[in-house]
PDB file of N, CA and C in Angstrom:
ATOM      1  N   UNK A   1     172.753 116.452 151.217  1.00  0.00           N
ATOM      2  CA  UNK A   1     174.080 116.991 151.489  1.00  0.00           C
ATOM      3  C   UNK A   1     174.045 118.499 151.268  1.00  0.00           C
ATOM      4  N   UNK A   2     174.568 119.288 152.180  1.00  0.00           N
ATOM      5  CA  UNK A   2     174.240 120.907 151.803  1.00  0.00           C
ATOM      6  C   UNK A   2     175.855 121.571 151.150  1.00  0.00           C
ATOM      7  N   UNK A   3     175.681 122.293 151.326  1.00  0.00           N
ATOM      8  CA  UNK A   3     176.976 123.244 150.891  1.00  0.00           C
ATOM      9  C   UNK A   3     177.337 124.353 151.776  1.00  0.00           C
ATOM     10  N   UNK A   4     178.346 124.684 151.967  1.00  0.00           N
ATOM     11  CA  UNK A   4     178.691 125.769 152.519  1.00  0.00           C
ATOM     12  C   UNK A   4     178.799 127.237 151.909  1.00  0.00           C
ATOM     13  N   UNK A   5     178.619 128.245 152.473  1.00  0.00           N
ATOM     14  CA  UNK A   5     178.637 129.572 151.821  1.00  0.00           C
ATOM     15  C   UNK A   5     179.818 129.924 151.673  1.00  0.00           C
ATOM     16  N   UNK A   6     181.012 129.084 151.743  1.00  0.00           N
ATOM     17  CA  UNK A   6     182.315 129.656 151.170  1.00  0.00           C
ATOM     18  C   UNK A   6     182.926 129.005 149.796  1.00  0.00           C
ATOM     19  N   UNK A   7     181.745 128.066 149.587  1.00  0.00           N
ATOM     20  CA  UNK A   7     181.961 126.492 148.156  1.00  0.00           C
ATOM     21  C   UNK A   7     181.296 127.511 147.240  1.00  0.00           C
ATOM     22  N   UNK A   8     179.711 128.291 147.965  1.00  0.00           N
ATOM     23  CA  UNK A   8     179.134 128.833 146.595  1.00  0.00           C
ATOM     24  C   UNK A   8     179.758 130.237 146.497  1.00  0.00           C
ATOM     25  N   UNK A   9     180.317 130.647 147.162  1.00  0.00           N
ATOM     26  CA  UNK A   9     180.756 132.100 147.013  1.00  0.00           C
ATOM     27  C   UNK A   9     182.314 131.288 146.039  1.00  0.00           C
ATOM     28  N   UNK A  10     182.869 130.840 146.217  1.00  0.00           N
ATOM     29  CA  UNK A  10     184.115 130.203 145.133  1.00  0.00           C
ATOM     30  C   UNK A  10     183.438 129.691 144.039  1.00  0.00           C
ATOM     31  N   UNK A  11     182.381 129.201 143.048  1.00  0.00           N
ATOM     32  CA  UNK A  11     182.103 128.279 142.544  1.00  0.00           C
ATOM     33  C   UNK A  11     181.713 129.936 141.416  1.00  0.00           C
ATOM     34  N   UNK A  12     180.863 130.449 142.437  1.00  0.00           N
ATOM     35  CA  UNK A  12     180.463 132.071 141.558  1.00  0.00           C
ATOM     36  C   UNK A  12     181.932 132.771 141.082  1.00  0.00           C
ATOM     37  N   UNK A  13     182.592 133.070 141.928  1.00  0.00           N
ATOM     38  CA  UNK A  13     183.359 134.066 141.768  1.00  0.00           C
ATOM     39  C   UNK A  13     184.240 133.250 140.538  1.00  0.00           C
ATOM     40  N   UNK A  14     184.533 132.072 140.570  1.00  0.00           N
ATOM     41  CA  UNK A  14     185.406 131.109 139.750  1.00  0.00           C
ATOM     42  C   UNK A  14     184.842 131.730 137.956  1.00  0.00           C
ATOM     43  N   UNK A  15     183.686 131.515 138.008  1.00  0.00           N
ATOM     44  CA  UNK A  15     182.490 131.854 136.231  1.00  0.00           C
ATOM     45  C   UNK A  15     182.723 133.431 136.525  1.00  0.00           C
ATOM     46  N   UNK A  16     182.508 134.275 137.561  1.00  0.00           N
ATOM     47  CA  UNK A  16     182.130 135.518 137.293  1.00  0.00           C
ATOM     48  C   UNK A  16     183.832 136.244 138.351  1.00  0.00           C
ATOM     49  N   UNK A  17     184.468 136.078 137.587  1.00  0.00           N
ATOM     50  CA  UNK A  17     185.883 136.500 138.688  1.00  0.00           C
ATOM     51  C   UNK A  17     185.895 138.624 139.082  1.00  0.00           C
ATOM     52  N   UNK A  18     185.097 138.981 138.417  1.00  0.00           N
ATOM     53  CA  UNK A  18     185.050 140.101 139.079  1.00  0.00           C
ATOM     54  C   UNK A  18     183.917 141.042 140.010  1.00  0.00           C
ATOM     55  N   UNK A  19     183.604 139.308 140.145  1.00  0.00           N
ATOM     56  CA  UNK A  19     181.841 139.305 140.920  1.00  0.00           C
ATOM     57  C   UNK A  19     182.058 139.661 142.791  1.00  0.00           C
ATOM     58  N   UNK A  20     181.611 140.296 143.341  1.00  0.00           N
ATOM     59  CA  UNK A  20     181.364 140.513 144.795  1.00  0.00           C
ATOM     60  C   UNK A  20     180.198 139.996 145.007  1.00  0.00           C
ATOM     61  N   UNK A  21     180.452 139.222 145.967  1.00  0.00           N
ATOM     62  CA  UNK A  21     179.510 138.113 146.611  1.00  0.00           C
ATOM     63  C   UNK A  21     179.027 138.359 147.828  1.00  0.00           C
ATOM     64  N   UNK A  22     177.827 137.677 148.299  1.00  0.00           N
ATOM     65  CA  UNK A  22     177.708 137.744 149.809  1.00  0.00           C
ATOM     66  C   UNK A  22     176.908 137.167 150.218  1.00  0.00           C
ATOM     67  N   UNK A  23     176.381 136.479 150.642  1.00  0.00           N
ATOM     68  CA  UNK A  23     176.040 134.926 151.126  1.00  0.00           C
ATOM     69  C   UNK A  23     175.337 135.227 152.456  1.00  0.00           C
ATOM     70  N   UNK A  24     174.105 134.474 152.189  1.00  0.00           N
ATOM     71  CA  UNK A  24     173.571 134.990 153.836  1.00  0.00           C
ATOM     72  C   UNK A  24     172.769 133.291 153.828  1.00  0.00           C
ATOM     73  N   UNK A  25     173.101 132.308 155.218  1.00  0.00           N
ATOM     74  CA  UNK A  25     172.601 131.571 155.471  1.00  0.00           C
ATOM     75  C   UNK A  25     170.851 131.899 155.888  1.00  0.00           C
ATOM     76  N   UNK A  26     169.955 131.814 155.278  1.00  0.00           N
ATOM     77  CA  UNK A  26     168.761 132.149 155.932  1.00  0.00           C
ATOM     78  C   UNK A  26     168.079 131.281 157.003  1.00  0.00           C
ATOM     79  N   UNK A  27     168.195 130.156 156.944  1.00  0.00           N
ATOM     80  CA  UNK A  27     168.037 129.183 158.107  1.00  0.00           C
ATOM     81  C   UNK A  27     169.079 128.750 159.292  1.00  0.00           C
ATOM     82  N   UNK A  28     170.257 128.536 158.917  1.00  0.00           N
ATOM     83  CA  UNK A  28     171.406 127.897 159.458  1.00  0.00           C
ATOM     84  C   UNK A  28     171.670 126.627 159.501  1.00  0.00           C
ATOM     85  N   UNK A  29     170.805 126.211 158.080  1.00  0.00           N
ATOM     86  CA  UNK A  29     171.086 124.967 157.972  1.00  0.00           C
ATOM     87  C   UNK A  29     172.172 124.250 156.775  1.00  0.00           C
ATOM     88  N   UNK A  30     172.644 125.303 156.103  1.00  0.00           N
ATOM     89  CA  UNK A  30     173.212 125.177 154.873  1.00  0.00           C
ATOM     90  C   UNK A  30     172.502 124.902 154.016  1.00  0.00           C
ATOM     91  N   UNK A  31     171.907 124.294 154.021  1.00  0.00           N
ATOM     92  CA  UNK A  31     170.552 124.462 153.051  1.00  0.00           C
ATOM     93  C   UNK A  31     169.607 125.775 152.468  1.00  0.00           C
ATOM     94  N   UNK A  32     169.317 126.625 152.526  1.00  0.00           N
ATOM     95  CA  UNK A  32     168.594 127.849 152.626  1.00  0.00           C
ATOM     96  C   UNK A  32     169.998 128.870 152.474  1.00  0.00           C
ATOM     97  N   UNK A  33     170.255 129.603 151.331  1.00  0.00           N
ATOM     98  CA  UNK A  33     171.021 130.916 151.101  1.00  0.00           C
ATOM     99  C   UNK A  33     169.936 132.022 150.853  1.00  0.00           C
ATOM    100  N   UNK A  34     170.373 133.289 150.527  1.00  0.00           N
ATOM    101  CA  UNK A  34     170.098 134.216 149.541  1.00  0.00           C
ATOM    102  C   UNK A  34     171.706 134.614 149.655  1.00  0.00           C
ATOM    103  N   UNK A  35     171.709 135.438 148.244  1.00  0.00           N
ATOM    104  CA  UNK A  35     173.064 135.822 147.927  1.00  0.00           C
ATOM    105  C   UNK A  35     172.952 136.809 147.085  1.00  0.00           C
ATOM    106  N   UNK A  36     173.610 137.814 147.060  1.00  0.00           N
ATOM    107  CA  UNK A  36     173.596 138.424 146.567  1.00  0.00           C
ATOM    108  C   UNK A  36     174.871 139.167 146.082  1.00  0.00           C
ATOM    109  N   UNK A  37     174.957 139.323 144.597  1.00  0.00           N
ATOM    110  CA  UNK A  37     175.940 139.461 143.629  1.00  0.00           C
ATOM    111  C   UNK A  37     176.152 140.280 142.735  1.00  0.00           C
ATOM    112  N   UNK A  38     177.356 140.928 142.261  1.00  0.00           N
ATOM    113  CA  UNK A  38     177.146 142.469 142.101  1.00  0.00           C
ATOM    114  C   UNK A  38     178.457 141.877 140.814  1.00  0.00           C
ATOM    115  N   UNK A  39     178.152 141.973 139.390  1.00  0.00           N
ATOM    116  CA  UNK A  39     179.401 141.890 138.630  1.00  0.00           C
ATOM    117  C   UNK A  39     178.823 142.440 137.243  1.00  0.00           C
ATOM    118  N   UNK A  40     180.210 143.278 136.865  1.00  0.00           N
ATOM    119  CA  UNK A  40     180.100 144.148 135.352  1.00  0.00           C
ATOM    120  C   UNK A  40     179.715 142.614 134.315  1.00  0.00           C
ATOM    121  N   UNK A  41     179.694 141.344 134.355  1.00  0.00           N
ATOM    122  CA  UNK A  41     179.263 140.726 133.728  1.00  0.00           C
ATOM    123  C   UNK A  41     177.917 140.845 133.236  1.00  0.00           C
ATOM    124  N   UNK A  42     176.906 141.002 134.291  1.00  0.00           N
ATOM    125  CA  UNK A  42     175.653 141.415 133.977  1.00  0.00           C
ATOM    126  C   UNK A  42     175.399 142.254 133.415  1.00  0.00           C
ATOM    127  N   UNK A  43     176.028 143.035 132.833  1.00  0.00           N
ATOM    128  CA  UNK A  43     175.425 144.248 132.253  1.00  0.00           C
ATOM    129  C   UNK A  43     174.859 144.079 130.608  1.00  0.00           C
ATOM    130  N   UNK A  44     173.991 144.771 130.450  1.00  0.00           N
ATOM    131  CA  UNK A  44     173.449 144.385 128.928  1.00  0.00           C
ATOM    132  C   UNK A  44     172.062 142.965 129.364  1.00  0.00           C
ATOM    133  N   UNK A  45     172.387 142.382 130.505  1.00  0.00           N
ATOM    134  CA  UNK A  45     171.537 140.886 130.355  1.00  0.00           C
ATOM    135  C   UNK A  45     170.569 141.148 131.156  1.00  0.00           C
ATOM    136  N   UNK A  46     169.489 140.456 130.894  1.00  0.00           N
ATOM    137  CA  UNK A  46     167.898 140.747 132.005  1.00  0.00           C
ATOM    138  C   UNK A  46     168.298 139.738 133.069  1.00  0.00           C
ATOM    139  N   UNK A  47     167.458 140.126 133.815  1.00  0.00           N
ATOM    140  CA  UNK A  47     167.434 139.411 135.415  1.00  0.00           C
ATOM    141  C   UNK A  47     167.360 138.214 134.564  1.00  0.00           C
ATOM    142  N   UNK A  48     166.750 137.671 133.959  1.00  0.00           N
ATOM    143  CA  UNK A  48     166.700 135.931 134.081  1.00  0.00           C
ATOM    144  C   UNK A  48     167.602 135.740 133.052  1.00  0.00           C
ATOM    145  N   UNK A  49     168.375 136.155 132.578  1.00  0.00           N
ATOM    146  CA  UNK A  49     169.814 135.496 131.681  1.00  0.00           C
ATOM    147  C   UNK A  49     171.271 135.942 132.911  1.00  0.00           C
ATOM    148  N   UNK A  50     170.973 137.244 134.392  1.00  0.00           N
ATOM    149  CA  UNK A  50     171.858 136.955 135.407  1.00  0.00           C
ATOM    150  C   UNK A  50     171.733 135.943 135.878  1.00  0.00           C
ATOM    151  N   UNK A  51     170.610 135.797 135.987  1.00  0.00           N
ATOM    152  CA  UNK A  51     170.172 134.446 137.364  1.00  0.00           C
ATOM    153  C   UNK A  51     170.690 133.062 136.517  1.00  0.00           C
ATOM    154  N   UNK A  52     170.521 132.746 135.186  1.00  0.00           N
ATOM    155  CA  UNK A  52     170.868 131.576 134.733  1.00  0.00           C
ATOM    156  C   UNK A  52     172.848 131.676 134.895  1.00  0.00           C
ATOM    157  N   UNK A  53     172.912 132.893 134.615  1.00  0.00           N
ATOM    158  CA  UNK A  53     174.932 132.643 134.628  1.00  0.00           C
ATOM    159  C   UNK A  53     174.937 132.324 136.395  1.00  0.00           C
ATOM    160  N   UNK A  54     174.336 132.819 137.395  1.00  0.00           N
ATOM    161  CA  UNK A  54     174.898 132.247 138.085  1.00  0.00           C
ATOM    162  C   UNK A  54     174.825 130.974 138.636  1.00  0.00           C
ATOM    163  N   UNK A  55     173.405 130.505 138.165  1.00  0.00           N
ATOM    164  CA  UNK A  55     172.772 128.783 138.337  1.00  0.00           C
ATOM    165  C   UNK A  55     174.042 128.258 137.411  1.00  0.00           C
ATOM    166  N   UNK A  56     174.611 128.204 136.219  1.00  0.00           N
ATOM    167  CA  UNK A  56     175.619 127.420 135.661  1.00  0.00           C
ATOM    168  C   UNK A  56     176.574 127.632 136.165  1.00  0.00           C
ATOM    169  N   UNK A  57     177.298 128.794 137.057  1.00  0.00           N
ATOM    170  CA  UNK A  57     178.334 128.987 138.300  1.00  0.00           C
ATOM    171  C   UNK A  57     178.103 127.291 138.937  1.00  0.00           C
ATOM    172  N   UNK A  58     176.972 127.623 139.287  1.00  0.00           N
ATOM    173  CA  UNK A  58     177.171 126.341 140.488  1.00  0.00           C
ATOM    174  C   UNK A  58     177.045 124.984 139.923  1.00  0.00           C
ATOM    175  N   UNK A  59     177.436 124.961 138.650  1.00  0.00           N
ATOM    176  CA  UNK A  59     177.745 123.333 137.985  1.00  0.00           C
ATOM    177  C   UNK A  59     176.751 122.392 138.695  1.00  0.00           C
ATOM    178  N   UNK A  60     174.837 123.186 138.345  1.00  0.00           N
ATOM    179  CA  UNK A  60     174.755 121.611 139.015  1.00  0.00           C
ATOM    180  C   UNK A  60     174.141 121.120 140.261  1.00  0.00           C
ATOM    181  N   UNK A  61     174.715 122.233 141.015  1.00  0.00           N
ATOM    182  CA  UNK A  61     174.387 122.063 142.219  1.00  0.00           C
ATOM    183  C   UNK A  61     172.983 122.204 142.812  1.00  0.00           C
ATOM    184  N   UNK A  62     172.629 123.368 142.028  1.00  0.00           N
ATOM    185  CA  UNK A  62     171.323 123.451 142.501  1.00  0.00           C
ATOM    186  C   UNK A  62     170.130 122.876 142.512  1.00  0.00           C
ATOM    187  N   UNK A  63     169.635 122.417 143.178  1.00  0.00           N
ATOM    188  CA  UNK A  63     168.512 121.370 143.233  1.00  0.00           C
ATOM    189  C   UNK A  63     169.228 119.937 143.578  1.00  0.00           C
ATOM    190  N   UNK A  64     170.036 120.119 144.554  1.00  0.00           N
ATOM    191  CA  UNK A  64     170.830 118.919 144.735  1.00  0.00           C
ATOM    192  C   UNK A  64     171.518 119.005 145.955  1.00  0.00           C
ATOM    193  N   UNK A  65     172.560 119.648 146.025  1.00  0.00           N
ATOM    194  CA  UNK A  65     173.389 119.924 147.220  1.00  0.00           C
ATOM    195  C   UNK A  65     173.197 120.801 147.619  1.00  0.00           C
ATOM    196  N   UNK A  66     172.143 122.006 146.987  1.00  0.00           N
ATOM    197  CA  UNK A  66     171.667 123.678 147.600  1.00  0.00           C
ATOM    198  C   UNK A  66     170.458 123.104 147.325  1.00  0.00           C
ATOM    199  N   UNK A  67     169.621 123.078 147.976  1.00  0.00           N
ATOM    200  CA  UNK A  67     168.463 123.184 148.158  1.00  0.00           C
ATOM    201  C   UNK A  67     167.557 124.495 147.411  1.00  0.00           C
ATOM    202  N   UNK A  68     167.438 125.762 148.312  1.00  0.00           N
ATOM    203  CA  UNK A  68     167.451 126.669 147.898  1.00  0.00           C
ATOM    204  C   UNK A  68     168.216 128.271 147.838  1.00  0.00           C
ATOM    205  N   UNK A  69     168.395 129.060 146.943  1.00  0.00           N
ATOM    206  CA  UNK A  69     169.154 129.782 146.870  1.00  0.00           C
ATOM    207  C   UNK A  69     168.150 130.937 146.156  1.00  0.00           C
ATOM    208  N   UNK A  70     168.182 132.130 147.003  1.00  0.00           N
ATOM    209  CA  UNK A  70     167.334 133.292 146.626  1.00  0.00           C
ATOM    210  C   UNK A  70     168.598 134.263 146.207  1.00  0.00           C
ATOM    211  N   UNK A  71     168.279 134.598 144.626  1.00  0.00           N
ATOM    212  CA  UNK A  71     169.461 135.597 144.052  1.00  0.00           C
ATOM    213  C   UNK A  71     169.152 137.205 143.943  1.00  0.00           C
ATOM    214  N   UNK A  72     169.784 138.024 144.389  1.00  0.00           N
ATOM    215  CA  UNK A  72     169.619 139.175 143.836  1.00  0.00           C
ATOM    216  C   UNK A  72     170.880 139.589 143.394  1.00  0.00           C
ATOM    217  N   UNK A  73     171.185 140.063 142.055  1.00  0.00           N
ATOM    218  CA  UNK A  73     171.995 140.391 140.777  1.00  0.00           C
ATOM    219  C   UNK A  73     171.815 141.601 140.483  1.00  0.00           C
ATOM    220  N   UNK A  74     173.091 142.384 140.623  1.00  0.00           N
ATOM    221  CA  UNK A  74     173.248 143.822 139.782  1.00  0.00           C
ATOM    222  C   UNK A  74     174.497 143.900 139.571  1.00  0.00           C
ATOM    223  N   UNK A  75     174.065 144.962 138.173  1.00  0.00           N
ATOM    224  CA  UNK A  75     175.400 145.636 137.799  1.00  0.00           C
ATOM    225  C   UNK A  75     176.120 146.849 138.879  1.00  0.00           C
ATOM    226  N   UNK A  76     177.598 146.448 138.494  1.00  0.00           N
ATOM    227  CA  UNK A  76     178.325 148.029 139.554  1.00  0.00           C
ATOM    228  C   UNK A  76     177.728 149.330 138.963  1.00  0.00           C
ATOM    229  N   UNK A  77     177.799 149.969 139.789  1.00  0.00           N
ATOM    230  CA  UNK A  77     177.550 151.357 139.523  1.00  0.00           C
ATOM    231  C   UNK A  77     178.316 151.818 138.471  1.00  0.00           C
ATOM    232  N   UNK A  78     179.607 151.632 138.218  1.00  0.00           N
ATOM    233  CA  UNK A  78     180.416 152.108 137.155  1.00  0.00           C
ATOM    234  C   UNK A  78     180.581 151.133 135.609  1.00  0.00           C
ATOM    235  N   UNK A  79     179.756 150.131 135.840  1.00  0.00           N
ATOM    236  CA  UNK A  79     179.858 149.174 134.582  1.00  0.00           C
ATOM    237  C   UNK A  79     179.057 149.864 133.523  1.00  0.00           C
TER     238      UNK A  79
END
């Protein structure tokens, strides 16, 4: 079962509400994202404590109803 890029862009923004999102189908199968996500949450945390807040965003999902999902995570310029 896949997901749509408007379930994971809500599911993120829901954990990270001042997060800008953007979602790129890489196959067109719903299956296959990269996304990429930009929130003052990250700041202070290494790439692999961003990447885990946004894997617990998706309650789950991943490795299940997303297949795969390629993340790139930064802080705003002004955070």
């Amino acid at each position: 079962m896949a997901m749509n890029a408007s379930e994971i862009e809500s599911l993120i923004k829901a954990a990270l509400p001042d997060a800008v999102v953007r979602i790129e189908d890489l196959r067109g199968d719903g299956d296959h994202y990269a996304a990429h996500i930009v929130s003052g949450a990250f700041k202070g945390k290494s790439r692999v404590q961003q990447h885990q807040m946004v894997y617990r965003a998706l309650k789950g999902r991943m490795g299940g109803e997303l297949h795969a999902l390629a993340l790139q995570t930064t802080v705003p310029d002004d955070a």
